[in-house]
Protein backbone atom coordinates (compact mmCIF):
# COMPACT_ATOMS: atom_id res chain seq x y z
CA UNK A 1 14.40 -18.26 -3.64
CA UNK A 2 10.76 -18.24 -4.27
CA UNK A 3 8.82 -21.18 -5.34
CA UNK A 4 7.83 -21.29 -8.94
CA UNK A 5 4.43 -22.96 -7.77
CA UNK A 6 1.60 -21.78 -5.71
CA UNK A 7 -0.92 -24.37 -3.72
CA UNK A 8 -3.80 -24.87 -6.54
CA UNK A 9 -6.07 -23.42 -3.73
CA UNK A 10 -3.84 -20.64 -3.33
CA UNK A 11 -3.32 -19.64 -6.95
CA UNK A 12 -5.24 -16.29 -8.20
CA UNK A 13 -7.11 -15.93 -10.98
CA UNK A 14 -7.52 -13.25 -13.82
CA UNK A 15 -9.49 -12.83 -17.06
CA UNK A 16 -8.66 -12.97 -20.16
CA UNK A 17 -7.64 -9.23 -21.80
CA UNK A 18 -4.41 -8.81 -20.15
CA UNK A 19 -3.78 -12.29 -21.47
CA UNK A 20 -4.11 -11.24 -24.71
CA UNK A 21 -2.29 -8.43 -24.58
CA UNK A 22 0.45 -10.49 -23.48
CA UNK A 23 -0.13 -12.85 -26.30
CA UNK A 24 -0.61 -10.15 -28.47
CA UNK A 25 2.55 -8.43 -27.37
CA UNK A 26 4.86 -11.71 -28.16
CA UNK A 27 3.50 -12.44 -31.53
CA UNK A 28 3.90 -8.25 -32.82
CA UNK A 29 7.86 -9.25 -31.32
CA UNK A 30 7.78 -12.15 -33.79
CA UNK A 31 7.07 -14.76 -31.13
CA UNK A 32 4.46 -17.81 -32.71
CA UNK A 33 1.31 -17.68 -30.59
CA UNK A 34 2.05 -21.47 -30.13
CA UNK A 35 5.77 -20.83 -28.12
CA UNK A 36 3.72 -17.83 -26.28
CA UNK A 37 1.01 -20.82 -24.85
CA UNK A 38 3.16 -23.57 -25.15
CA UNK A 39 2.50 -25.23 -21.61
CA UNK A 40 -0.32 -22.90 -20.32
CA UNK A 41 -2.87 -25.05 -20.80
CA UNK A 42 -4.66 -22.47 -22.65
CA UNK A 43 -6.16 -22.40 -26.22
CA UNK A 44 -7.13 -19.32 -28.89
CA UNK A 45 -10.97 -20.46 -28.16
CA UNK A 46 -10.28 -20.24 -24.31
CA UNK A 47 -8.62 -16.96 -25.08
CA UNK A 48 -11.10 -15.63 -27.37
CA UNK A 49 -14.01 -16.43 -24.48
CA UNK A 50 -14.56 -13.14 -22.06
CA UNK A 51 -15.97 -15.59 -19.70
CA UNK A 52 -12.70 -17.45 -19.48
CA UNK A 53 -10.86 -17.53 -16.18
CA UNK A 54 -7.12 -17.81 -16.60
CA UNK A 55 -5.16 -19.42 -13.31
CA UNK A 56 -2.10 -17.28 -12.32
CA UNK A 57 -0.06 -19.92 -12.91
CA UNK A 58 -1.32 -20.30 -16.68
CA UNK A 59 -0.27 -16.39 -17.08
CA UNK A 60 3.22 -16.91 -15.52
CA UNK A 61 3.78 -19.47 -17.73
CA UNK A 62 3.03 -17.71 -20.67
CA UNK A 63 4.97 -14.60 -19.07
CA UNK A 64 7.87 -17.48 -18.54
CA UNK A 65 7.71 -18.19 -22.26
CA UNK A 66 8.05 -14.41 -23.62
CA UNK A 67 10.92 -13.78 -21.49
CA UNK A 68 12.83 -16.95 -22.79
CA UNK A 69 11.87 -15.65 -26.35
CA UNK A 70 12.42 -11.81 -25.36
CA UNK A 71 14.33 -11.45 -22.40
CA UNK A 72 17.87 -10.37 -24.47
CA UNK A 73 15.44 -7.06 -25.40
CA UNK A 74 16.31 -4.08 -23.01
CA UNK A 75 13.11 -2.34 -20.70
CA UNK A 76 10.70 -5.57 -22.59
CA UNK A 77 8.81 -5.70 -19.25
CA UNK A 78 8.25 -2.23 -19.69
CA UNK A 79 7.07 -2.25 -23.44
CA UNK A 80 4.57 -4.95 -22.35
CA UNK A 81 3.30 -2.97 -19.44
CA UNK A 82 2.88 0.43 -21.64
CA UNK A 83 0.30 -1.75 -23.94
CA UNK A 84 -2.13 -1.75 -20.92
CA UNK A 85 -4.87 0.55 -20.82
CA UNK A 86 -7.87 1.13 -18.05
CA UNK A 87 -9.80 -1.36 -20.21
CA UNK A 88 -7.58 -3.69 -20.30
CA UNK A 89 -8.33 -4.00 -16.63
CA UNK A 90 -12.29 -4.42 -17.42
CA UNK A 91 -14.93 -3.05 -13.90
CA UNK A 92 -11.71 -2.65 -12.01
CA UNK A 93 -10.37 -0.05 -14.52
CA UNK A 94 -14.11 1.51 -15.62
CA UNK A 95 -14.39 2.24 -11.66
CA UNK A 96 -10.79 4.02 -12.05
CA UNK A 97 -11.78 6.00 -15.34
CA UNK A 98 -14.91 6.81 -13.60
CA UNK A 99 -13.66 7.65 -10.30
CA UNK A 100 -14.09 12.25 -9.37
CA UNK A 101 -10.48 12.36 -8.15
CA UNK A 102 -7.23 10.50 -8.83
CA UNK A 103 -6.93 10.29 -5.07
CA UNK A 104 -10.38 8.12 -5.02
CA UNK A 105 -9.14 6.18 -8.43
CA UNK A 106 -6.34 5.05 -6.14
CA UNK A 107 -8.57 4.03 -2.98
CA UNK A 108 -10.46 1.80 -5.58
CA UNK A 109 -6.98 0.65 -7.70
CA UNK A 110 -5.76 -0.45 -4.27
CA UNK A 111 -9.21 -2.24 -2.81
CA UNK A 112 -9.69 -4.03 -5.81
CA UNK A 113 -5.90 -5.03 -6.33
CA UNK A 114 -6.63 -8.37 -6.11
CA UNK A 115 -8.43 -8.85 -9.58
CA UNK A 116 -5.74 -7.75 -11.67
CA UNK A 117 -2.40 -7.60 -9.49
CA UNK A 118 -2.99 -11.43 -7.62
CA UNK A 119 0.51 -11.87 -6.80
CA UNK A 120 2.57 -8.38 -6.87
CA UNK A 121 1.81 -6.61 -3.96
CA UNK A 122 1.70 -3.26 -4.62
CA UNK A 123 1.16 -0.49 -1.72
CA UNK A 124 0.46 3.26 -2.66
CA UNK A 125 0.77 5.97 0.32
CA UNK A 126 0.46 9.75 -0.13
CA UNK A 127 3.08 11.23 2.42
CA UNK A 128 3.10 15.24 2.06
CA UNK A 129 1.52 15.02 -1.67
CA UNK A 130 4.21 12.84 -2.87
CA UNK A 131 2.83 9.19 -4.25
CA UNK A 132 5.06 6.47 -2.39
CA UNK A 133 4.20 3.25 -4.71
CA UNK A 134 6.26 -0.11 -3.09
CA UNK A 135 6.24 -3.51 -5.31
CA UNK A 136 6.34 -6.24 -3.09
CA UNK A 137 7.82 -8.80 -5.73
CA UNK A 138 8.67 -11.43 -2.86
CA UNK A 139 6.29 -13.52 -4.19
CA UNK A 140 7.22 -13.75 -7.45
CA UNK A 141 9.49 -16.89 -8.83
CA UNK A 142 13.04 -15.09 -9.83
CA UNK A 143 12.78 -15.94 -13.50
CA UNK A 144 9.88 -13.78 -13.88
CA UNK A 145 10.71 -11.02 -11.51
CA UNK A 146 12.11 -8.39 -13.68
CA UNK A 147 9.60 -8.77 -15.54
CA UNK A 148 6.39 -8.65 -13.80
CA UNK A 149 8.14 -5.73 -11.60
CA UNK A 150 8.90 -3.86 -15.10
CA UNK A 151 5.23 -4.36 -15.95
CA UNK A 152 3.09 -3.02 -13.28
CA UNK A 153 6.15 -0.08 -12.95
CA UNK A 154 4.96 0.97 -16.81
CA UNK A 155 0.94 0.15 -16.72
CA UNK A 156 0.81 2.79 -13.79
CA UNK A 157 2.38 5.27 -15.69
CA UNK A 158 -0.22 3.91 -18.35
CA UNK A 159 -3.28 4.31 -16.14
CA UNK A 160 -1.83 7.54 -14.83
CA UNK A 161 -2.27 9.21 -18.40
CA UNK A 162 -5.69 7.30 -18.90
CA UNK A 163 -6.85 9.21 -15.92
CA UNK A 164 -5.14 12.76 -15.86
CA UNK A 165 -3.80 12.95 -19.67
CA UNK A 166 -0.08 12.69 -18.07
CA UNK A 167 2.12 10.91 -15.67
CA UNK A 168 3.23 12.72 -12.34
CA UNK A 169 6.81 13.57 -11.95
CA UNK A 170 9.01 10.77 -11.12
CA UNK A 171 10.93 11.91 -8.20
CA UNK A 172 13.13 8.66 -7.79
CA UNK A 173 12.85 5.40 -8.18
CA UNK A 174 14.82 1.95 -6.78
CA UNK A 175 14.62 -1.52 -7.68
CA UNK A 176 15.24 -4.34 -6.12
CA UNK A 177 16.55 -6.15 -9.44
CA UNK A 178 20.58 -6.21 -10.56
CA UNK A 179 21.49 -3.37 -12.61
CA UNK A 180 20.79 -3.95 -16.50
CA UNK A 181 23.49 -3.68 -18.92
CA UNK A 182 21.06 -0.74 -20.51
CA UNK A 183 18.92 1.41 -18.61
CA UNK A 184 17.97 3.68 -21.05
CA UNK A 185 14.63 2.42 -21.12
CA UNK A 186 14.10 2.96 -17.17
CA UNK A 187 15.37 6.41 -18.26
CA UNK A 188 12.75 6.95 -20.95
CA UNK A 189 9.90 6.10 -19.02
CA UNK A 190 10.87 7.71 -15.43
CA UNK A 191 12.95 10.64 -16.60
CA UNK A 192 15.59 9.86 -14.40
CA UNK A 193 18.09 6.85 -13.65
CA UNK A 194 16.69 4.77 -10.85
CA UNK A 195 19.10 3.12 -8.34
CA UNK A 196 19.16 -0.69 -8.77
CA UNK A 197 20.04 -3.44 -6.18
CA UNK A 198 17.99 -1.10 -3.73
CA UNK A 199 16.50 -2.58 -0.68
CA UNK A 200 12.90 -2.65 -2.14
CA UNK A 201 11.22 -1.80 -5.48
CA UNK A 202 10.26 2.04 -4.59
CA UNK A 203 8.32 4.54 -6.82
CA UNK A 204 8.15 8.01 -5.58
CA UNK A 205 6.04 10.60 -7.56
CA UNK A 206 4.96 14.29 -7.11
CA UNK A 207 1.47 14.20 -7.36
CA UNK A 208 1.05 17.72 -5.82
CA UNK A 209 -2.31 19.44 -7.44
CA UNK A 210 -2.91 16.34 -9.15
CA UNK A 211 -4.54 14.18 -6.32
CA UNK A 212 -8.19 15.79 -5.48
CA UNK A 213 -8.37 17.51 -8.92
CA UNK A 214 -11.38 16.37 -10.88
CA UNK A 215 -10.99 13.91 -13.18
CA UNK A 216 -12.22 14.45 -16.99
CA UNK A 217 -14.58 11.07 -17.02
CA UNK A 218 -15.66 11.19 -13.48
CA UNK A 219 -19.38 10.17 -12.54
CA UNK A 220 -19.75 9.10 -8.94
CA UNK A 221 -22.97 7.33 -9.43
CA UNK A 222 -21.19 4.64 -12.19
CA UNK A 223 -17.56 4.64 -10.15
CA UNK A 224 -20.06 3.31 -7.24
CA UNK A 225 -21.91 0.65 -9.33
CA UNK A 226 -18.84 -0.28 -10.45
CA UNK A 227 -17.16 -1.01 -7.25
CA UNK A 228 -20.18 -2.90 -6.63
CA UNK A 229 -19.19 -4.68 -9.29
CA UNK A 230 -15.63 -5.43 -8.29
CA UNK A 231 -16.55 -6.53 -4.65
CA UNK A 232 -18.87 -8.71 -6.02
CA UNK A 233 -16.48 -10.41 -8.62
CA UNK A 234 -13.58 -10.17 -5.96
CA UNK A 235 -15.97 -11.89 -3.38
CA UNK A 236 -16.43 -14.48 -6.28
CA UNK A 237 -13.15 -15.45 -6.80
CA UNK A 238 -12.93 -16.08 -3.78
CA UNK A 239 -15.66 -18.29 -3.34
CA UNK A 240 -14.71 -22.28 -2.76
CA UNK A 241 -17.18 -24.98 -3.46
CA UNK A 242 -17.24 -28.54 -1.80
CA UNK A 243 -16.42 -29.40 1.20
CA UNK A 244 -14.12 -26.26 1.37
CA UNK A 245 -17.29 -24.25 0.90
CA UNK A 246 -19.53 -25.29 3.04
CA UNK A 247 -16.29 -24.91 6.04
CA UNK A 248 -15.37 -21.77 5.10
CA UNK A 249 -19.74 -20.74 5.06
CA UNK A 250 -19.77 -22.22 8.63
CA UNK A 251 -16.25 -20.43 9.52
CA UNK A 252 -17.44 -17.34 8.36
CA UNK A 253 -20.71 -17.41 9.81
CA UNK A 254 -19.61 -18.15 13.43
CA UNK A 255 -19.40 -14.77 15.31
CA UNK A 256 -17.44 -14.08 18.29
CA UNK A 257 -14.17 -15.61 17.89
CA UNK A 258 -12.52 -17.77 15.26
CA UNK A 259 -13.38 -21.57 15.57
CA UNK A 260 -11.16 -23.83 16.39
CA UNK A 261 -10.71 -27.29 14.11
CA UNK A 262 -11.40 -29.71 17.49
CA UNK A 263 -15.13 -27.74 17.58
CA UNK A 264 -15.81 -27.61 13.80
CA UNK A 265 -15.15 -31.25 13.31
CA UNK A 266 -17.41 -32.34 16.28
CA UNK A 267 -20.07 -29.78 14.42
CA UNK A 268 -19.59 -31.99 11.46
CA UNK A 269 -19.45 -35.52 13.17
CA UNK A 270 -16.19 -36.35 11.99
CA UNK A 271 -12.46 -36.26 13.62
CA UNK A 272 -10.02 -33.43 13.25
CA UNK A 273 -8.14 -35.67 11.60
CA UNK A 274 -10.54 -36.77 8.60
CA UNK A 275 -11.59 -32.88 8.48
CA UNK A 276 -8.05 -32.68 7.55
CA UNK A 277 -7.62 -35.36 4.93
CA UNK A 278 -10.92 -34.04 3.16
CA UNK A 279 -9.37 -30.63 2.62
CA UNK A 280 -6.04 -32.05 1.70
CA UNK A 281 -8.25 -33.86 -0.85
CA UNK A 282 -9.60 -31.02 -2.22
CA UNK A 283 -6.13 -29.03 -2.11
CA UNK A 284 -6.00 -26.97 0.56
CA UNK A 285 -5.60 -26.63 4.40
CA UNK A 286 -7.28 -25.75 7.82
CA UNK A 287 -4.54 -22.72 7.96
CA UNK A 288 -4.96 -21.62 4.48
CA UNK A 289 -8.63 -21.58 5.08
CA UNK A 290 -8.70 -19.70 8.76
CA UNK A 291 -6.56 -17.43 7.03
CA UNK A 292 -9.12 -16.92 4.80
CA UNK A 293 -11.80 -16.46 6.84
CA UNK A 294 -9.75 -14.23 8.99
CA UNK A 295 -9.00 -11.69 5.73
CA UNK A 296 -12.61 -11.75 5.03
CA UNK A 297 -14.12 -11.29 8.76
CA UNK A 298 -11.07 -8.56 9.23
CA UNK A 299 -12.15 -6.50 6.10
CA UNK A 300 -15.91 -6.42 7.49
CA UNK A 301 -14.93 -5.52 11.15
CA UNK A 302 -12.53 -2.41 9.58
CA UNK A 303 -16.11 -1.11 8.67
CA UNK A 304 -17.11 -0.86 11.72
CA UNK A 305 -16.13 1.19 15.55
CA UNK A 306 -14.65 -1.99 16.86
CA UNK A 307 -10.85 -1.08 17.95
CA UNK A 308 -7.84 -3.34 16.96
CA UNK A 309 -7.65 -5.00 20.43
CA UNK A 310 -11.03 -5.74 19.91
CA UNK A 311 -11.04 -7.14 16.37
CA UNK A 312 -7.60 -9.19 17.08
CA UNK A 313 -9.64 -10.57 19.84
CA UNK A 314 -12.99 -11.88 18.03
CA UNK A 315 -10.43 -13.39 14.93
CA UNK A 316 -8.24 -15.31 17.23
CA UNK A 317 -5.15 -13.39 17.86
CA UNK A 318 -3.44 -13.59 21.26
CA UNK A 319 -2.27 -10.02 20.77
CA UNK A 320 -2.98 -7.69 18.40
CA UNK A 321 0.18 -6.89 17.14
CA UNK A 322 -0.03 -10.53 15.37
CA UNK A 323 -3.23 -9.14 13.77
CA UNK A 324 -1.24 -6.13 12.03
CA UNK A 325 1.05 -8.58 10.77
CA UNK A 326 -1.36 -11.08 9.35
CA UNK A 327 -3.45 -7.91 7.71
CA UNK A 328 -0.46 -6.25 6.41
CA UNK A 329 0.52 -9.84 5.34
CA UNK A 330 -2.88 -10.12 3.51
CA UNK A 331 -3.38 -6.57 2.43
CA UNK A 332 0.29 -4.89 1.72
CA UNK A 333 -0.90 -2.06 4.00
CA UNK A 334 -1.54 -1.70 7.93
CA UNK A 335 -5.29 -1.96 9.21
CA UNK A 336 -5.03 2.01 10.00
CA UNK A 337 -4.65 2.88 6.31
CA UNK A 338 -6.96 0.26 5.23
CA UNK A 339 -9.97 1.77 7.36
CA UNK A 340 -8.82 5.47 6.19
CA UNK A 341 -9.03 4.10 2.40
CA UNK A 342 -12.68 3.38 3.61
CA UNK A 343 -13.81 6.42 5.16
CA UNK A 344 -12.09 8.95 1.85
């Protein structure tokens, strides 16, 4: 079973609208906004400030709290997830709206996953114009899994009629989740009774004449400021301060191969071991931070000629089938499709 905490290093982060609409959602259900935040942390004024940055762990517990409140209500994941709109998602859904083809909307909704999907992992392939959509929910703590799984499930189908005015044809659909005791909402929304207790939470759509169609709002000059936009945010997110910082700027900035901790520490005139201890103190690890480093230096290097064997070699892998693991670990997709998502 899951844990029901993340590593405070570790833990995403998301703004504040599709906290609110969460909030929002419980109170219209006759939910108090107090029971909805009770034990987030969070407050109406942090809520009502764009600038806020809610931790993931904030926005499970609210997510926590509606389900205790909720959770007898059949399909409420997937009421919740129909409230979201492209601007509830802020840049990352104005890059969407703004995107000349639903098959470029999804290059960006998948790039920029991160800022508004930190802990589902969601992976969209087109295989003979069909959309395969997978929800990695492995992360997720079990109390909230339905849930979370229900949401994203019914904000695609939200986003999908934001960009083309209708959702593509369900062609099935399994979950990984027990079969409810009413599945008429699953029904409603798909058009067809999905198969529970599957293997793996599994979307697959038609999307045949839909996928290189123009879209009615696209301008390719704002989709590409944008996306500016999102890798900048995205890159600030990720951005440590302190000690952690200034490693991961010196990590980063060594090229050739992936330093070691023994080398790093003698670069800082300290042991291993007190590196250690000062990145324990500040919540973290040397793994969690190579790994880190490695994501970053592995999305650069996909931009360029360099072949996997190659780019396993300058990040530190002793093969580079470990490297496909650790990316598809990191990104929910193989390097291949990651580098094709560049070049469409």
């Amino acid at each position: 079973m899951p844990s029901r905490t993340t590593p405070k290093a570790a833990i995403p982060r998301r703004n504040t609208p599709g906290v609110q609409l969460l909030l929002q959602f419980g109170m219209d259900h006759g939910v108090s906004g107090d029971r909805c935040l009770d034990g987030t942390g969070l407050s109406w004024q942090q809520l009502a400030d764009s600038s806020t940055v809610v931790e993931a762990e904030q926005e499970l517990r609210l997510i926590r709290n509606l389900v205790g409140a909720l959770g007898h209500i059949p399909g409420i994941g997937l009421r919740a997830g129909l409230r979201y709109r492209l601007a509830t998602f802020g840049i990352w859904g104005f890059a969407m709206l703004n995107s000349a083809t639903l098959r470029s909307a999804g290059r960006i909704a998948v790039h920029y996953l991160d800022l508004c999907y930190p802990i589902l992992g969601i992976v969209s392939t087109v295989q003979d114009e069909k959309l395969v959509t997978i929800l990695d929910d492995h992360r997720l703590p079990s109390d909230v899994r339905g849930f979370m799984v229900d949401r994203a499930c019914a904000s695609i189908v939200s986003i999908e009629r934001d960009l083309i005015h209708t959702a593509l044809p369900v062609l099935s659909a399994s979950f990984r989740r027990p079969k409810p005791v009413d599945v008429r909402p699953y029904e409603e929304l798909f058009g067809i009774t999905p198969v529970f207790d599957a293997a793996e939470n599994r979307i697959v759509k038609d999307a045949s004449g839909y996928l290189d169609l123009p879209l009615p709002g696209g301008n390719p000059e704002v989709a590409r400021q944008c996306e500016e936009q999102c890798q900048a945010l995205l890159s600030m997110r990720r951005l440590r301060t302190g000690f952690t910082g200034q490693l991961r700027d010196r990590m980063v900035t060594v090229s050739g191969s992936s330093p070691n901790i023994e080398v790093l520490a003698r670069e800082l005139h300290m042991t291993s071991r007190t590196l250690r201890r000062r990145l324990e103190a500040e919540g973290t690890s040397f793994r969690q931070l190579q790994e880190e480093v490695r994501e970053t230096l592995a999305e650069e290097l996909l931009a360029t000629r360099l072949t996997l064997e190659q780019m396993a070699e300058r990040l530190g892998y002793g093969d580079v089938s470990s490297f496909i693991r650790a990316f598809k670990r990191w990104k929910r997709v193989t390097p291949h499709q990651y580098r094709s998502g560049l070049r469409q």
